[in-house]
C-alpha atoms as a PDB file:
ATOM      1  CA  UNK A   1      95.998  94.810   4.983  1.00  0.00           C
ATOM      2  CA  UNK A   2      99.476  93.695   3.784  1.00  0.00           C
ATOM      3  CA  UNK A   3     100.024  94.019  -0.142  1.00  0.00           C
ATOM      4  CA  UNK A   4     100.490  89.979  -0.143  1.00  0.00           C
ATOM      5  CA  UNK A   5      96.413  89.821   1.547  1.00  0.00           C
ATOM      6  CA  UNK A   6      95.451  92.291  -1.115  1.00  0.00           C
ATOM      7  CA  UNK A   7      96.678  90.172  -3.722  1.00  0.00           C
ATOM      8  CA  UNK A   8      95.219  86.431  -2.176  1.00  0.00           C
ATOM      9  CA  UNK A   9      92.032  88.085  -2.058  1.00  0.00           C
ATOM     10  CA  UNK A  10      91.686  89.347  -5.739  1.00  0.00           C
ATOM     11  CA  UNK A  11      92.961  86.017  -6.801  1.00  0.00           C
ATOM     12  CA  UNK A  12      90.471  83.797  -4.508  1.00  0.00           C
ATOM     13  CA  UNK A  13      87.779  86.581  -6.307  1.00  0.00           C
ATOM     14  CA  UNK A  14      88.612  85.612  -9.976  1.00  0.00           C
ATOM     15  CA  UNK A  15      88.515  81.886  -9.330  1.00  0.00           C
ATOM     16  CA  UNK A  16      85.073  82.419  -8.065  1.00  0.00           C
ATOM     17  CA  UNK A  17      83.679  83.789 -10.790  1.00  0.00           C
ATOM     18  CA  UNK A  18      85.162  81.684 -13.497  1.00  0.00           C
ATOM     19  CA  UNK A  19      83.598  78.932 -11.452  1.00  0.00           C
ATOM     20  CA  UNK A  20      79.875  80.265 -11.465  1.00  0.00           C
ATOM     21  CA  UNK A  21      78.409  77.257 -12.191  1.00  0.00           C
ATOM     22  CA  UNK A  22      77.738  74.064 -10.207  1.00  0.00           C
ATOM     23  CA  UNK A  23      76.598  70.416 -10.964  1.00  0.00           C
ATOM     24  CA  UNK A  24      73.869  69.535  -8.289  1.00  0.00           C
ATOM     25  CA  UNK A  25      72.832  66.436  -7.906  1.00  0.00           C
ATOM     26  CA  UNK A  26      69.825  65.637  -5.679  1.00  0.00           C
ATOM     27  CA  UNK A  27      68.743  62.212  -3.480  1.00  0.00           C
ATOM     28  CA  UNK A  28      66.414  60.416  -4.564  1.00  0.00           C
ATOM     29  CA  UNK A  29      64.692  56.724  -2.826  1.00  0.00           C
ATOM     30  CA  UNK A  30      65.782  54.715  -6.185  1.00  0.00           C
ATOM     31  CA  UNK A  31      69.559  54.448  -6.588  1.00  0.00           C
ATOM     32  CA  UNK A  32      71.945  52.491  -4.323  1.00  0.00           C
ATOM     33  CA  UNK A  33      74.654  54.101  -3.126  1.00  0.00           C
ATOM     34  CA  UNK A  34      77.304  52.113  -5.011  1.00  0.00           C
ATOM     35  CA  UNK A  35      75.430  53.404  -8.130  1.00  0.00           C
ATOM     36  CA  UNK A  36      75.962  57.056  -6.766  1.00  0.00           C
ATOM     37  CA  UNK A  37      79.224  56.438  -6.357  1.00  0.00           C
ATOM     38  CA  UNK A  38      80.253  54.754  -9.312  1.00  0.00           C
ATOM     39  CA  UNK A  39      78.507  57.139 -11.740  1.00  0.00           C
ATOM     40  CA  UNK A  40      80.475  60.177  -9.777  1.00  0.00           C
ATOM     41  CA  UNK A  41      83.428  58.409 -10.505  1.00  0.00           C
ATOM     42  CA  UNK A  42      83.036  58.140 -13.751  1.00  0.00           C
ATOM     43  CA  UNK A  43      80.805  61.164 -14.747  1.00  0.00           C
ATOM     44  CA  UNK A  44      82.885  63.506 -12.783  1.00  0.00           C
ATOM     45  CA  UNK A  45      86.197  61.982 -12.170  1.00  0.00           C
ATOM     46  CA  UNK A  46      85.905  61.800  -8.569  1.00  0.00           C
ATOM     47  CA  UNK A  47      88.005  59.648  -6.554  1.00  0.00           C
ATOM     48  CA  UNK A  48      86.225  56.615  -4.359  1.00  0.00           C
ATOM     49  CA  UNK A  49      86.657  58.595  -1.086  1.00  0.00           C
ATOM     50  CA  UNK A  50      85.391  62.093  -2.745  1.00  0.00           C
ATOM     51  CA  UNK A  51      82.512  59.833  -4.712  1.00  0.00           C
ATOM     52  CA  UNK A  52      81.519  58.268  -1.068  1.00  0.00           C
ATOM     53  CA  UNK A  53      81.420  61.919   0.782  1.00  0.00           C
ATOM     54  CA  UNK A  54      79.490  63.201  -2.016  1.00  0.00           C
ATOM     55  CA  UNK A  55      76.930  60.344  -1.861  1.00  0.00           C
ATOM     56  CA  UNK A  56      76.494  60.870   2.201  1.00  0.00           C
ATOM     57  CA  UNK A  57      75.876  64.604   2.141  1.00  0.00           C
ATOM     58  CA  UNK A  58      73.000  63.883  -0.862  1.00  0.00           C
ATOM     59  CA  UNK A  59      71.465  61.402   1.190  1.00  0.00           C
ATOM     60  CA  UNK A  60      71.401  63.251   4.999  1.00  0.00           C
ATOM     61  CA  UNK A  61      71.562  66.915   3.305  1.00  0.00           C
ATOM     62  CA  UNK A  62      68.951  66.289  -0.160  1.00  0.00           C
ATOM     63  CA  UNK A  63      71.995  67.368  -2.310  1.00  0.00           C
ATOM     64  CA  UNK A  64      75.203  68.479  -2.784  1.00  0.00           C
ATOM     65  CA  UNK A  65      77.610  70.378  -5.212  1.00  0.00           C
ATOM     66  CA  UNK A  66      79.214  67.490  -7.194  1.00  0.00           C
ATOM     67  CA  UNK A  67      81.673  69.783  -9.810  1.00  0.00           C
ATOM     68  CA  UNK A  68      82.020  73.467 -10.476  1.00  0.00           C
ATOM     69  CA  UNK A  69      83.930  75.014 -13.841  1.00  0.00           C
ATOM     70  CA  UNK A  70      82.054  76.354 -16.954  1.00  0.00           C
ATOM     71  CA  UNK A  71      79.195  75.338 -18.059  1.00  0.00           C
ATOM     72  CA  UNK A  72      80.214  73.933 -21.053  1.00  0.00           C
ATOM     73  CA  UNK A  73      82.302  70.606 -19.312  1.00  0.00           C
ATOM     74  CA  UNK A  74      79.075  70.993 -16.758  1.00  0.00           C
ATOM     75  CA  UNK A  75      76.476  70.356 -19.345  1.00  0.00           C
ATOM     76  CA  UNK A  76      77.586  66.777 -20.625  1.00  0.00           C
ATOM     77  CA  UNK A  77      78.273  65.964 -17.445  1.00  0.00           C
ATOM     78  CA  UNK A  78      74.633  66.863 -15.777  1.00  0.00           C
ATOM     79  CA  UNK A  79      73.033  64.777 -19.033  1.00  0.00           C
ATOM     80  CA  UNK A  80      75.384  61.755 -18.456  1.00  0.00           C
ATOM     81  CA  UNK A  81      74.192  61.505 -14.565  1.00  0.00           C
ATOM     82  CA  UNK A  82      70.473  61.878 -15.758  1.00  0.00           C
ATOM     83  CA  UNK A  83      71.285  59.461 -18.512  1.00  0.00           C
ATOM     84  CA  UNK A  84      72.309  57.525 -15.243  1.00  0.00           C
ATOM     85  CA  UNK A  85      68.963  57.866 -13.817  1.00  0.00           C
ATOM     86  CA  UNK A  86      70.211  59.877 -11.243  1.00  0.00           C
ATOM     87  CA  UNK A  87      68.498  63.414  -9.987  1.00  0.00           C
ATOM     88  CA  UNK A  88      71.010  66.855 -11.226  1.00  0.00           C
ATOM     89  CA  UNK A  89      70.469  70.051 -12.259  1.00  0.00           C
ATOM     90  CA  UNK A  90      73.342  73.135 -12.953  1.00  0.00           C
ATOM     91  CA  UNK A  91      72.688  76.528 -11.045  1.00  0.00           C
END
């Protein structure tokens, strides 16, 4: 292993762990999809196309990772997409 491999790795390692946290949010039979998509653009300042992909993968997967960071930004953000009536939770 090169010294330049060593060093990619140990970066892509402390990224990961200063991300431990992740905003999940969870389908559900009650919100349209253009409700999904405009509270993830708003809530977690996700562009259209990344607010669309994110609303597919809840509905054929049951959920999907919306944001990751700390889990102080993650916090307001989980209570504004439950204040949205949507389903989240932050493992």
């Amino acid at each position: 292993m090169s010294t330049r491999e060593k060093v990619e790795e140990l970066v892509l390692t402390d990224t990961e762990s200063s991300e431990a946290h992740h905003l999940v949010l969870y389908n559900d039979d009650f919100n349209t999809f253009d409700h999904v998509i405009f509270t993830l653009i708003k809530v977690c300042e996700h562009s259209a196309e990344q607010a669309e992909q994110c609303s597919l993968i809840v509905h054929y997967k049951g959920k999907c990772t919306v944001k990751s960071g700390e889990i102080e930004d993650l916090k307001p953000r989980c209570q504004a997409l439950l204040d949205a009536g949507l389903s989240a939770k932050i493992n």
